[in-house]
PDB file of N, CA and C in Angstrom:
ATOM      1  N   UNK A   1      24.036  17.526  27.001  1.00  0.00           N
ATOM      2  CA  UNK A   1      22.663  17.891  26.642  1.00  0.00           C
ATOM      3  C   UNK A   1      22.044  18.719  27.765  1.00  0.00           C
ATOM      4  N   UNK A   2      20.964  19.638  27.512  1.00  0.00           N
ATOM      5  CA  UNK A   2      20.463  20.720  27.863  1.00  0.00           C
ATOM      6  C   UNK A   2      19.349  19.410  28.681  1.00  0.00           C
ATOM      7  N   UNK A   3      19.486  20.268  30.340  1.00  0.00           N
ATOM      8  CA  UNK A   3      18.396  19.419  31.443  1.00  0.00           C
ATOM      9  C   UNK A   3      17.519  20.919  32.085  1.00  0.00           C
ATOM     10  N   UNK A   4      16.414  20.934  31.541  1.00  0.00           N
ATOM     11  CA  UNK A   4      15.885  22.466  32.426  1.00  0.00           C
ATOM     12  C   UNK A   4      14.981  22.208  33.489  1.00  0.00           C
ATOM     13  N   UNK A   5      15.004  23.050  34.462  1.00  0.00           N
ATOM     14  CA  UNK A   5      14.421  22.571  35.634  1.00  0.00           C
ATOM     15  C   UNK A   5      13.771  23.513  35.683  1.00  0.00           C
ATOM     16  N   UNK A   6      12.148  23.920  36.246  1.00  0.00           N
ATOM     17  CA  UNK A   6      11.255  24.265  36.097  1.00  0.00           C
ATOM     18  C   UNK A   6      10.334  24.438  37.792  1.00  0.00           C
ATOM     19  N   UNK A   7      10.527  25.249  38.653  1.00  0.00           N
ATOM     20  CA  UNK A   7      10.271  25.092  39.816  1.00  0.00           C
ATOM     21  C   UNK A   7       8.875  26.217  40.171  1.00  0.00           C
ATOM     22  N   UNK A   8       7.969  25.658  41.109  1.00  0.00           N
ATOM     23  CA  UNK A   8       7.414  26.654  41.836  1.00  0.00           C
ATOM     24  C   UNK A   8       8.102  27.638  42.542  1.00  0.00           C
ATOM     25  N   UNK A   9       7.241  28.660  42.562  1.00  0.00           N
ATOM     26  CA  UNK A   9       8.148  29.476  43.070  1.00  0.00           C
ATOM     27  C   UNK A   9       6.545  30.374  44.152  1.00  0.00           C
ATOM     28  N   UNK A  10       5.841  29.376  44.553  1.00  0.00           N
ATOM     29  CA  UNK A  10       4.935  29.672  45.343  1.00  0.00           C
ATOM     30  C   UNK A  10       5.064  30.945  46.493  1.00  0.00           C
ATOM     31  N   UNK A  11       3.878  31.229  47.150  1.00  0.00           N
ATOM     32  CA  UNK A  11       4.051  32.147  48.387  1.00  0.00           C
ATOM     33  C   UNK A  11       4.457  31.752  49.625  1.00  0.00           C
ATOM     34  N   UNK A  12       4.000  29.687  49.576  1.00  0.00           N
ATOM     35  CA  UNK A  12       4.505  28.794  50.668  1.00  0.00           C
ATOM     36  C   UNK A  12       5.405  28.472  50.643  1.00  0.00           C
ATOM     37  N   UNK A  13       6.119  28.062  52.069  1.00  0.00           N
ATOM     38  CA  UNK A  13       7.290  27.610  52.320  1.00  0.00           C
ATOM     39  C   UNK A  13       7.841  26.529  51.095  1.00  0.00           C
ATOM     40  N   UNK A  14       6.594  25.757  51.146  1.00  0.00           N
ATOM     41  CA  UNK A  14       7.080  24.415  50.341  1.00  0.00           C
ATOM     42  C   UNK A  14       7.399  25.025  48.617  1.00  0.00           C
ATOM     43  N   UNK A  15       6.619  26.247  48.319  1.00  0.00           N
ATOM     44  CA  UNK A  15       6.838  26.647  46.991  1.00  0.00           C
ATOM     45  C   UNK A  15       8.687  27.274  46.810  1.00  0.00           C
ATOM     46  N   UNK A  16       8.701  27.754  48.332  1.00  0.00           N
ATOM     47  CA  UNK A  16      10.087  28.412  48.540  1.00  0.00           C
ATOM     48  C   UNK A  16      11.258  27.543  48.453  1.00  0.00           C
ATOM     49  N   UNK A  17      10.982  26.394  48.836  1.00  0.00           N
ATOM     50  CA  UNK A  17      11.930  25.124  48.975  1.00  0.00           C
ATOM     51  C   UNK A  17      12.416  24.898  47.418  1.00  0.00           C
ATOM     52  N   UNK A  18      11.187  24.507  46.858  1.00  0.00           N
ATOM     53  CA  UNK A  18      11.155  24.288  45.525  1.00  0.00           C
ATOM     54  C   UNK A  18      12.285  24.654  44.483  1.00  0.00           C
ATOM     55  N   UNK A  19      11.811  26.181  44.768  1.00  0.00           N
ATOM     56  CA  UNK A  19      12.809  27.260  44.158  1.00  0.00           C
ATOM     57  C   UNK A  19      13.698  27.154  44.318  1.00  0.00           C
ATOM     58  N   UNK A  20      14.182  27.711  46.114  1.00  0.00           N
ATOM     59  CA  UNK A  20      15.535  27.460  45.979  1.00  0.00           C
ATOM     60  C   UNK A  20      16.450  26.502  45.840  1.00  0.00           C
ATOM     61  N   UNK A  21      15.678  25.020  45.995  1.00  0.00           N
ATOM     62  CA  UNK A  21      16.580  24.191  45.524  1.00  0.00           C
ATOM     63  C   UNK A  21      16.591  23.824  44.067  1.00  0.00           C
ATOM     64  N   UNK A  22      16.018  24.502  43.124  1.00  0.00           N
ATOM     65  CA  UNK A  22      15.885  24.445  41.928  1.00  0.00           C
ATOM     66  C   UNK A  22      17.256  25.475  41.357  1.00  0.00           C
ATOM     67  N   UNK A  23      17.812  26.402  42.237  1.00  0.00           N
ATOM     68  CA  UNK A  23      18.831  27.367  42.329  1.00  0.00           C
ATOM     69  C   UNK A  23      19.909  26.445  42.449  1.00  0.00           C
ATOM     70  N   UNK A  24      19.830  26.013  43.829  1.00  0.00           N
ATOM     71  CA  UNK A  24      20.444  25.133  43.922  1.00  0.00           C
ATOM     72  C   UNK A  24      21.238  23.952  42.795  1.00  0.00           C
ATOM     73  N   UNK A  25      20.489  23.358  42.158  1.00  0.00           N
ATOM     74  CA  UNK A  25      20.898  22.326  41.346  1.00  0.00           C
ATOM     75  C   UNK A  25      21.177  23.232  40.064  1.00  0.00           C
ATOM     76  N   UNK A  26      20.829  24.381  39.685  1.00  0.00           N
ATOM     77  CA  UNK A  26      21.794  25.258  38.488  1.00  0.00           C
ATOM     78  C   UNK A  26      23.135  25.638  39.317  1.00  0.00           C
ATOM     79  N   UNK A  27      23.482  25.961  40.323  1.00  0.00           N
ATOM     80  CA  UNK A  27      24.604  26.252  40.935  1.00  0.00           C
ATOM     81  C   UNK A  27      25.283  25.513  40.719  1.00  0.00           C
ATOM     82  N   UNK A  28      24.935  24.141  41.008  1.00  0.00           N
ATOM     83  CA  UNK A  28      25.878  22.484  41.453  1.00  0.00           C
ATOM     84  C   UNK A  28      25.862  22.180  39.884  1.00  0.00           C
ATOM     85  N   UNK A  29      25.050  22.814  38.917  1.00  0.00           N
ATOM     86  CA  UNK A  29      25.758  22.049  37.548  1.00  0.00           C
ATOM     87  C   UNK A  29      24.748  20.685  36.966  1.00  0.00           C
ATOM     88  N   UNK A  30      24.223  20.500  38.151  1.00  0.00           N
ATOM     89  CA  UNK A  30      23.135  19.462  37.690  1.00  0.00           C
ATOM     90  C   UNK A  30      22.072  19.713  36.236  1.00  0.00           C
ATOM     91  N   UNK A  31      21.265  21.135  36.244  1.00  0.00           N
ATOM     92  CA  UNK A  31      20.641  21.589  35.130  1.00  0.00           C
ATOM     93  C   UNK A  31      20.439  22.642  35.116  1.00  0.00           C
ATOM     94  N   UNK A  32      19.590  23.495  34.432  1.00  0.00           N
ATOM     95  CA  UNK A  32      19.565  25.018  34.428  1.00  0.00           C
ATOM     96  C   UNK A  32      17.971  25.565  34.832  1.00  0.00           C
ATOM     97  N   UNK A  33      18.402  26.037  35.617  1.00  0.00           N
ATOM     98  CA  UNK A  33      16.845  26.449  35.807  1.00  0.00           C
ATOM     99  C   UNK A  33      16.352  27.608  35.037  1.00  0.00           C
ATOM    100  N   UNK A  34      14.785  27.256  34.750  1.00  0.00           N
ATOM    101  CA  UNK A  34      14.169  28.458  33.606  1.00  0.00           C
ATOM    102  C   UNK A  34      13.264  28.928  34.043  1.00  0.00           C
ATOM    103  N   UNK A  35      12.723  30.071  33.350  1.00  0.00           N
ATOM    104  CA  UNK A  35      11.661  30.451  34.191  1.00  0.00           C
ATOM    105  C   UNK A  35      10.049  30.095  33.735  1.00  0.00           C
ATOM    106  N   UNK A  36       9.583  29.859  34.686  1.00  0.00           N
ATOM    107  CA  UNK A  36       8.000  29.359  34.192  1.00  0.00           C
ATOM    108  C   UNK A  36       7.079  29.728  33.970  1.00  0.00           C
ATOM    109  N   UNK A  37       6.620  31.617  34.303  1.00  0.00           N
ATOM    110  CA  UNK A  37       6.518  32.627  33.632  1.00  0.00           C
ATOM    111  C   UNK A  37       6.636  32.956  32.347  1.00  0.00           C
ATOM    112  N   UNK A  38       7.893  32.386  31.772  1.00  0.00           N
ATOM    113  CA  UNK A  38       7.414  32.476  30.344  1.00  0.00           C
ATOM    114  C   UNK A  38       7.386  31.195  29.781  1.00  0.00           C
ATOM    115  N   UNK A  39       7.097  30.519  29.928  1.00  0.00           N
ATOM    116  CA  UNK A  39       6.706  29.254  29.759  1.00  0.00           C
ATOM    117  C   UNK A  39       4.807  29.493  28.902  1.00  0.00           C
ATOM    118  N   UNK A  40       4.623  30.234  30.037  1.00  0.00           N
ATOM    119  CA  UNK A  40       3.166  30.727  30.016  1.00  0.00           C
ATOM    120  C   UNK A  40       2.817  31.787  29.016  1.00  0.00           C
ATOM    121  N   UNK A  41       3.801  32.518  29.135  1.00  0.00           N
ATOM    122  CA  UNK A  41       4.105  33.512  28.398  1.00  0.00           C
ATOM    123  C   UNK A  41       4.829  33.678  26.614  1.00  0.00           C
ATOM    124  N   UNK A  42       4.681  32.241  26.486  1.00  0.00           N
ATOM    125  CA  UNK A  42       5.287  31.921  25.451  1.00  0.00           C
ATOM    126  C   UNK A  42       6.654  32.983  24.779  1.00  0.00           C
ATOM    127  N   UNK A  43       7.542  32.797  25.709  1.00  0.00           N
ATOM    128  CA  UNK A  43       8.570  33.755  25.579  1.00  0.00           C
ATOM    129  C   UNK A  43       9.298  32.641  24.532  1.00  0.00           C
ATOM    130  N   UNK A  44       9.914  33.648  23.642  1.00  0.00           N
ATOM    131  CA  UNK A  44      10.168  32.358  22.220  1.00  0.00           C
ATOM    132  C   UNK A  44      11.853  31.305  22.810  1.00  0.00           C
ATOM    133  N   UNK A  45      12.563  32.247  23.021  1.00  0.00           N
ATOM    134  CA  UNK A  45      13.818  31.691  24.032  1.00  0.00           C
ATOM    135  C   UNK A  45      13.623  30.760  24.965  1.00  0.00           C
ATOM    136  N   UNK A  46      12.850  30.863  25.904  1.00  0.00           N
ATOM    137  CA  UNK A  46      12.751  29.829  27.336  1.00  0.00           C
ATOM    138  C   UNK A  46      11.871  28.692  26.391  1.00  0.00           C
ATOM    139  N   UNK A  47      10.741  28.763  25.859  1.00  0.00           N
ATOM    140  CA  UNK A  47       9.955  27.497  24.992  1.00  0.00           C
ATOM    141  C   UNK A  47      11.115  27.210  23.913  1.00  0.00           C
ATOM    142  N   UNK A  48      11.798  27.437  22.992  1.00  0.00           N
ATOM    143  CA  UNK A  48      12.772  26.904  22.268  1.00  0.00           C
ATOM    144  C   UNK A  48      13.871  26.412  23.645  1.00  0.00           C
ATOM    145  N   UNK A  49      14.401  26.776  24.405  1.00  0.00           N
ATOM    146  CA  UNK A  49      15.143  25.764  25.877  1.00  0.00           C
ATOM    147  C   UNK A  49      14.494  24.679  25.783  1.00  0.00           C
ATOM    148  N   UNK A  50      13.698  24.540  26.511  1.00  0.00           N
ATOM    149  CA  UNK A  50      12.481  23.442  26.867  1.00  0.00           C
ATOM    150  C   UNK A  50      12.102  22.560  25.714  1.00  0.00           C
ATOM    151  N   UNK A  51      12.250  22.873  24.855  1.00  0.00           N
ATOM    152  CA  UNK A  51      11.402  22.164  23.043  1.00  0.00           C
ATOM    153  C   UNK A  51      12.994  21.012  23.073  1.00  0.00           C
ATOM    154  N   UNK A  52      14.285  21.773  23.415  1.00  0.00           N
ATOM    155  CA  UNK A  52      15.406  21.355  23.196  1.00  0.00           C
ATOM    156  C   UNK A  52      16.098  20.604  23.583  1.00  0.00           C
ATOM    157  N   UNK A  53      15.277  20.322  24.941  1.00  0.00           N
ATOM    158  CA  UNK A  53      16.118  19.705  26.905  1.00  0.00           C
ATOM    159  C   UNK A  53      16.202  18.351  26.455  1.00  0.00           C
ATOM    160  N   UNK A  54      17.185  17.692  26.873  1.00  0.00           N
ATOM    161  CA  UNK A  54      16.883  16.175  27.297  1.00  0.00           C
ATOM    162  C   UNK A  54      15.713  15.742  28.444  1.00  0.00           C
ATOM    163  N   UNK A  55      15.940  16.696  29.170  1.00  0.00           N
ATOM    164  CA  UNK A  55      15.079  16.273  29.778  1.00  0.00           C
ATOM    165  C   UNK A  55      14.587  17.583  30.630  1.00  0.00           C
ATOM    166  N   UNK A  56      12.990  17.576  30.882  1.00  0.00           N
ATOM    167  CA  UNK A  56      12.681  18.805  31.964  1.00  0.00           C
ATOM    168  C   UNK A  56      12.110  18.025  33.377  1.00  0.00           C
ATOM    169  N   UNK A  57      12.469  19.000  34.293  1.00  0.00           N
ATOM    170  CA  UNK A  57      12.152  18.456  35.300  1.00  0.00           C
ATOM    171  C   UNK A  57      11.328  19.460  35.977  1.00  0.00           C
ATOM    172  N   UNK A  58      10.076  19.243  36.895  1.00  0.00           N
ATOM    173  CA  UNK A  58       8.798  20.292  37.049  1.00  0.00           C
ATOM    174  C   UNK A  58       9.158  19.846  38.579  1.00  0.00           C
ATOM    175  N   UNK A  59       9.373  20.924  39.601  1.00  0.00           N
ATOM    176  CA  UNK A  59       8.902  20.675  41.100  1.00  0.00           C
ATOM    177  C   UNK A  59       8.521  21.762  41.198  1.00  0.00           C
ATOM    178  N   UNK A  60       7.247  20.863  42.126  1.00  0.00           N
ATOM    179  CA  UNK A  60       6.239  21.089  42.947  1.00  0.00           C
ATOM    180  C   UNK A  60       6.289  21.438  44.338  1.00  0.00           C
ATOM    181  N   UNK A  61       5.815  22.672  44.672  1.00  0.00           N
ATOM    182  CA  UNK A  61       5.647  22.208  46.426  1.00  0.00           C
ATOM    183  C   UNK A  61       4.776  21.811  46.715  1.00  0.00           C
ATOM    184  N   UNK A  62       3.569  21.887  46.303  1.00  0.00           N
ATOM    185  CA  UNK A  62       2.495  20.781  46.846  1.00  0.00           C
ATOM    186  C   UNK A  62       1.255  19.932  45.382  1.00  0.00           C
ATOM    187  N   UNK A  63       0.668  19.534  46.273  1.00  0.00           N
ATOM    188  CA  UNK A  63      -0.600  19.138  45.289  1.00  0.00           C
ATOM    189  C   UNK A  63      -1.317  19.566  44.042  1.00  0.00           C
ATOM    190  N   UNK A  64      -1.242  21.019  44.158  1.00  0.00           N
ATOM    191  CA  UNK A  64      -1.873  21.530  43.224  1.00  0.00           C
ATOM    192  C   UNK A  64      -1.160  21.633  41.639  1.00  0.00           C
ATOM    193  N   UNK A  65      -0.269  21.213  42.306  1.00  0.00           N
ATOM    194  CA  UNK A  65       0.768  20.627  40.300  1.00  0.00           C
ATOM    195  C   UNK A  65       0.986  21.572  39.349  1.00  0.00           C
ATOM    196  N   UNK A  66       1.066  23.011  40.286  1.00  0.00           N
ATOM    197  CA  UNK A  66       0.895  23.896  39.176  1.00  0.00           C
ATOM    198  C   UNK A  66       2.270  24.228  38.168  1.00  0.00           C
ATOM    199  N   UNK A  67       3.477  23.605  38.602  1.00  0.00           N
ATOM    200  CA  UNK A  67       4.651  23.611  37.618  1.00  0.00           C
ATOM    201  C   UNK A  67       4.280  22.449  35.992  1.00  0.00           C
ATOM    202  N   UNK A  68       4.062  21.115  37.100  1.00  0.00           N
ATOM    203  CA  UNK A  68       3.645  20.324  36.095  1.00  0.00           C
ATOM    204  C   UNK A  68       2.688  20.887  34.781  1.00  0.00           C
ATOM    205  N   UNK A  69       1.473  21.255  35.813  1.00  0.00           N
ATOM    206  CA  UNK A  69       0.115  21.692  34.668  1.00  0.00           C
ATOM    207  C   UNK A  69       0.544  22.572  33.730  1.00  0.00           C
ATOM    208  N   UNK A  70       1.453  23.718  34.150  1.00  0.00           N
ATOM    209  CA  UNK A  70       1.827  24.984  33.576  1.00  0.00           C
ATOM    210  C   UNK A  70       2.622  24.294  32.093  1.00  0.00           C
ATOM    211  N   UNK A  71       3.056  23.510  32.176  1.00  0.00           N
ATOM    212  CA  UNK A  71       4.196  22.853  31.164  1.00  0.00           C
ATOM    213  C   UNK A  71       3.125  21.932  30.521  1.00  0.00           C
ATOM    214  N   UNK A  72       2.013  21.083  30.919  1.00  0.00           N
ATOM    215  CA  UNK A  72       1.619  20.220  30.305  1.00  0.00           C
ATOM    216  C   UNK A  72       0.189  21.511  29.205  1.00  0.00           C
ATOM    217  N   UNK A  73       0.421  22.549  29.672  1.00  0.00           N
ATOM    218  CA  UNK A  73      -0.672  23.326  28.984  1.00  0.00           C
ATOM    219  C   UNK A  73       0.120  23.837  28.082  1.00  0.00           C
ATOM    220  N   UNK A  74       1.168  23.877  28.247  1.00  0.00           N
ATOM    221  CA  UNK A  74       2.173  24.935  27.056  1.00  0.00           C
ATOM    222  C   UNK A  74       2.139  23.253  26.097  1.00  0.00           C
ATOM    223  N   UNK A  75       2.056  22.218  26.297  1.00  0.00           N
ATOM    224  CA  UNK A  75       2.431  21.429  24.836  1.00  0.00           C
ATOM    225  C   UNK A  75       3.360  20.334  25.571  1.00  0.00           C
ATOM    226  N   UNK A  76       4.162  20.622  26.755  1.00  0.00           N
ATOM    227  CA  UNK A  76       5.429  19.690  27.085  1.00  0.00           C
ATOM    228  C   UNK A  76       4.787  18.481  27.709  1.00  0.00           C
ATOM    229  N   UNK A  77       4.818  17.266  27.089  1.00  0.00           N
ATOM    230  CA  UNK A  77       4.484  16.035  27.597  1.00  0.00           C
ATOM    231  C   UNK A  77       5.747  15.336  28.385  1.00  0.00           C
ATOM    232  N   UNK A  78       6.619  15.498  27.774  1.00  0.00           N
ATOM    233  CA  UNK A  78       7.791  14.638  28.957  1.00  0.00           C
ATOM    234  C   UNK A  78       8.587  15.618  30.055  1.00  0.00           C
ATOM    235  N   UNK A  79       7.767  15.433  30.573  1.00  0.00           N
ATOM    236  CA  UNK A  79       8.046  16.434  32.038  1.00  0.00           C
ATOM    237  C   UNK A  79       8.575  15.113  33.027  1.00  0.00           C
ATOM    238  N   UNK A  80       9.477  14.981  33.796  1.00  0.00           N
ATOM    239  CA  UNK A  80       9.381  14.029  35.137  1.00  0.00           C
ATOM    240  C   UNK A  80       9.082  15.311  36.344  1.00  0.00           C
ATOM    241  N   UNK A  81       8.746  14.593  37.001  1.00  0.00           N
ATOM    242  CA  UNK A  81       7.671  15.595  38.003  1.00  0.00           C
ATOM    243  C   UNK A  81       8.206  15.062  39.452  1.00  0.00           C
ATOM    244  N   UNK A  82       8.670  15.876  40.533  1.00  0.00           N
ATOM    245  CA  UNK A  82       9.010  16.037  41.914  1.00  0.00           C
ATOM    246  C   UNK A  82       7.934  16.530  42.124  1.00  0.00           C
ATOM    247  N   UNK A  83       7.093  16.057  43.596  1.00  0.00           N
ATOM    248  CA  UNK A  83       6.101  16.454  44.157  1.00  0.00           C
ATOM    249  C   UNK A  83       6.851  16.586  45.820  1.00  0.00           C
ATOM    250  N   UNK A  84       7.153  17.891  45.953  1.00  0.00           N
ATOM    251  CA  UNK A  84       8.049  18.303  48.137  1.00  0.00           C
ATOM    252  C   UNK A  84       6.656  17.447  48.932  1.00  0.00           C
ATOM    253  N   UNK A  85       5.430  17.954  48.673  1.00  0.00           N
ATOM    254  CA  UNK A  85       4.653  17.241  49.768  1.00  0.00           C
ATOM    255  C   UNK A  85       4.467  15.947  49.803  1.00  0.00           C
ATOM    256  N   UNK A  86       4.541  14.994  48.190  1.00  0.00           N
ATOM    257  CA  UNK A  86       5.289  13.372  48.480  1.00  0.00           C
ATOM    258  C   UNK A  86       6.222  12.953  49.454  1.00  0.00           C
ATOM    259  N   UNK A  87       7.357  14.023  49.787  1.00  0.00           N
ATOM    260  CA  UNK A  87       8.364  13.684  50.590  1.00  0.00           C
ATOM    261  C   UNK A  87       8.520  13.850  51.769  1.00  0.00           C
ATOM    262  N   UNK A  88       6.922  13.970  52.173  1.00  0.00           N
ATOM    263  CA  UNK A  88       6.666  15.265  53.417  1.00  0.00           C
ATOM    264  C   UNK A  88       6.948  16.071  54.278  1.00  0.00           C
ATOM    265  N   UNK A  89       6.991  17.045  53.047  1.00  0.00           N
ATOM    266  CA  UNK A  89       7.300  18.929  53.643  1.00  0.00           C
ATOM    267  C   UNK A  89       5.773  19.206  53.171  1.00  0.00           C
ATOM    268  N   UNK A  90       5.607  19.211  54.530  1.00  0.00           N
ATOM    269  CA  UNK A  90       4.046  19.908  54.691  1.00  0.00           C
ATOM    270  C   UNK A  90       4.118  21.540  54.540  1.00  0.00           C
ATOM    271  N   UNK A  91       2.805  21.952  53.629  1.00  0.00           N
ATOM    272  CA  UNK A  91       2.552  23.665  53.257  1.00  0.00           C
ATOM    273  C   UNK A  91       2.316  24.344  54.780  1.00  0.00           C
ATOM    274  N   UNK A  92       3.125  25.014  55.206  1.00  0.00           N
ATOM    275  CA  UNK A  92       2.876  25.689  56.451  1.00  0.00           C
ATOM    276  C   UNK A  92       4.048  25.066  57.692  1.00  0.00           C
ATOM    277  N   UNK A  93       4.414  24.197  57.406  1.00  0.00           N
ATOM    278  CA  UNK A  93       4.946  23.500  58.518  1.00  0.00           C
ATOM    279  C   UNK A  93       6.649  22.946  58.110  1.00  0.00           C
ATOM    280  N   UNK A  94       7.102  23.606  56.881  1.00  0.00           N
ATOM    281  CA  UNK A  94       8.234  23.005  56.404  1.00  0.00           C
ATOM    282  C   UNK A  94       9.322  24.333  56.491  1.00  0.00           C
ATOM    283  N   UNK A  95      10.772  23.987  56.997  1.00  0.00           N
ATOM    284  CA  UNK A  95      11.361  25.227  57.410  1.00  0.00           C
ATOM    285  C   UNK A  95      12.455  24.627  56.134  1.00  0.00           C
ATOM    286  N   UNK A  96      12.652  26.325  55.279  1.00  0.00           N
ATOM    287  CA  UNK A  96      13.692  25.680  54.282  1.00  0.00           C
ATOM    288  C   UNK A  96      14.986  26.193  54.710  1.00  0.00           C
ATOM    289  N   UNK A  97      15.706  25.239  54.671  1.00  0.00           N
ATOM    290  CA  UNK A  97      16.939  25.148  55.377  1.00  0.00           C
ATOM    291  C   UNK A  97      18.046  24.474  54.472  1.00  0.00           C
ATOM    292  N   UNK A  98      19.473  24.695  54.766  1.00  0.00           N
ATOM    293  CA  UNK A  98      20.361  23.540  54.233  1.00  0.00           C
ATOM    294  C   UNK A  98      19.989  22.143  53.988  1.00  0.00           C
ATOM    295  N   UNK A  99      19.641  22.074  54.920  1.00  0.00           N
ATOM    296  CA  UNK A  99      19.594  19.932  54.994  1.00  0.00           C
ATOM    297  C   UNK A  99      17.851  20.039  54.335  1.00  0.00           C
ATOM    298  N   UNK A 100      16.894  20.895  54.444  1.00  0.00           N
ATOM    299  CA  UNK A 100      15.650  20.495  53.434  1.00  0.00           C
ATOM    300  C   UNK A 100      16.176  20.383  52.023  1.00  0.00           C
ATOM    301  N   UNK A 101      17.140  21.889  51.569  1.00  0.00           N
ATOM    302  CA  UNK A 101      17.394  22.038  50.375  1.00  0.00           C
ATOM    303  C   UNK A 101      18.208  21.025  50.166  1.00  0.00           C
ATOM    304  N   UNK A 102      19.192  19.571  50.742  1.00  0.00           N
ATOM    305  CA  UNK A 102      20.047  18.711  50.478  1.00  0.00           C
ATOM    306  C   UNK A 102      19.007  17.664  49.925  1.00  0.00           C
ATOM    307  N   UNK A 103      17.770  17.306  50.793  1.00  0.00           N
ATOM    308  CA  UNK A 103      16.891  16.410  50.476  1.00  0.00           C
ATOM    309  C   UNK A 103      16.392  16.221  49.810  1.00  0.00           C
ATOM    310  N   UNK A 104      15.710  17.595  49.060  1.00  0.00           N
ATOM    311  CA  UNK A 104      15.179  17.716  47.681  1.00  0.00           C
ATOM    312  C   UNK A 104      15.682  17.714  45.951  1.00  0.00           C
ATOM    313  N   UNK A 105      17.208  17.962  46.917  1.00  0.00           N
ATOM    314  CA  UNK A 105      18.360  17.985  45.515  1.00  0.00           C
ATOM    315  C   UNK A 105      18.381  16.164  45.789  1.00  0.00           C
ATOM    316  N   UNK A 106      18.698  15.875  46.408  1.00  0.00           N
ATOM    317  CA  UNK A 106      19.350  14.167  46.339  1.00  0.00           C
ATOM    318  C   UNK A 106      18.169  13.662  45.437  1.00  0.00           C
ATOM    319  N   UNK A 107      16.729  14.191  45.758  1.00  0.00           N
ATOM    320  CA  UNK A 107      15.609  12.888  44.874  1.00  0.00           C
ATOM    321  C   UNK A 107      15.891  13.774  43.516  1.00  0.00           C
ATOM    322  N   UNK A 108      15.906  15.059  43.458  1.00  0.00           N
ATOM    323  CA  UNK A 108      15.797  15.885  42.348  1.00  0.00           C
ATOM    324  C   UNK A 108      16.860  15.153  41.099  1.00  0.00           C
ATOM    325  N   UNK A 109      17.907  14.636  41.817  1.00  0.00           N
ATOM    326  CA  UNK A 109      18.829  14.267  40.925  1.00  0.00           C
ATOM    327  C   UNK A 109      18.393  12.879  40.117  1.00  0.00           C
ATOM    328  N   UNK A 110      17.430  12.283  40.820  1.00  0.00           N
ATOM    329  CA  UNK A 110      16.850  10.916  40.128  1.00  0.00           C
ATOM    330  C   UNK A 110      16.028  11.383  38.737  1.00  0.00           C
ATOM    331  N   UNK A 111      15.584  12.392  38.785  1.00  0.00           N
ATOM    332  CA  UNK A 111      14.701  12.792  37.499  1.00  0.00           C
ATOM    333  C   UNK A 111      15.473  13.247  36.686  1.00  0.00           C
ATOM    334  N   UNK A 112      16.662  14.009  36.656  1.00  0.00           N
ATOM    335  CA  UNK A 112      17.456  14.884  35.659  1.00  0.00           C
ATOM    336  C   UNK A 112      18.189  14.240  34.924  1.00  0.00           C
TER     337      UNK A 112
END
């Protein structure tokens, strides 16, 4: 079954983390990442993905929840939701690296 992962893709570090470990876990096979742009955009392909998933998964780099919100405004109620600044990677102060991007995949894998 279809797992889509749904990442910020912010201007901050922590949005950067997000992303690339959202790359990350389509690489490793875990789920596929989509884009959230058209999510918004009601692109008929990426919303038929998502309508389809077992499960979606929304990370966040910080507080402002804007992966989550973006999905809970398009209609998607079963979102499980990663929040990076829960795990604290602070906005401004978080260097994305191998071992950040390992950390965020290990919890990432609890939601998928």
């Amino acid at each position: 079954m279809l797992k889509v992962i749904f990442s910020c893709s912010g201007c901050a570090d922590v949005g950067e983390l997000a992303d690339q470990s959202a790359r990350k876990l389509t690489r490793d096979g875990a789920g596929k990442m989509a884009c959230l742009a058209g999510i918004s955009g009601k692109v008929s392909g990426i919303v038929k993905s998502a309508e389809a998933a077992q499960s979606i998964l929304a990370i966040d780099g910080c507080s402002l929840d804007c992966t989550r919100k973006t999905l809970e405004n398009s209609g998607f109620d079963r979102v499980n939701h990663l929040r990076l600044c829960d795990l604290g990677f602070e906005k401004g102060k978080t260097e994305v690296s191998p071992v950040s991007i390992a950390e965020v995949i290990s919890k990432a894998k609890i939601y998928l």
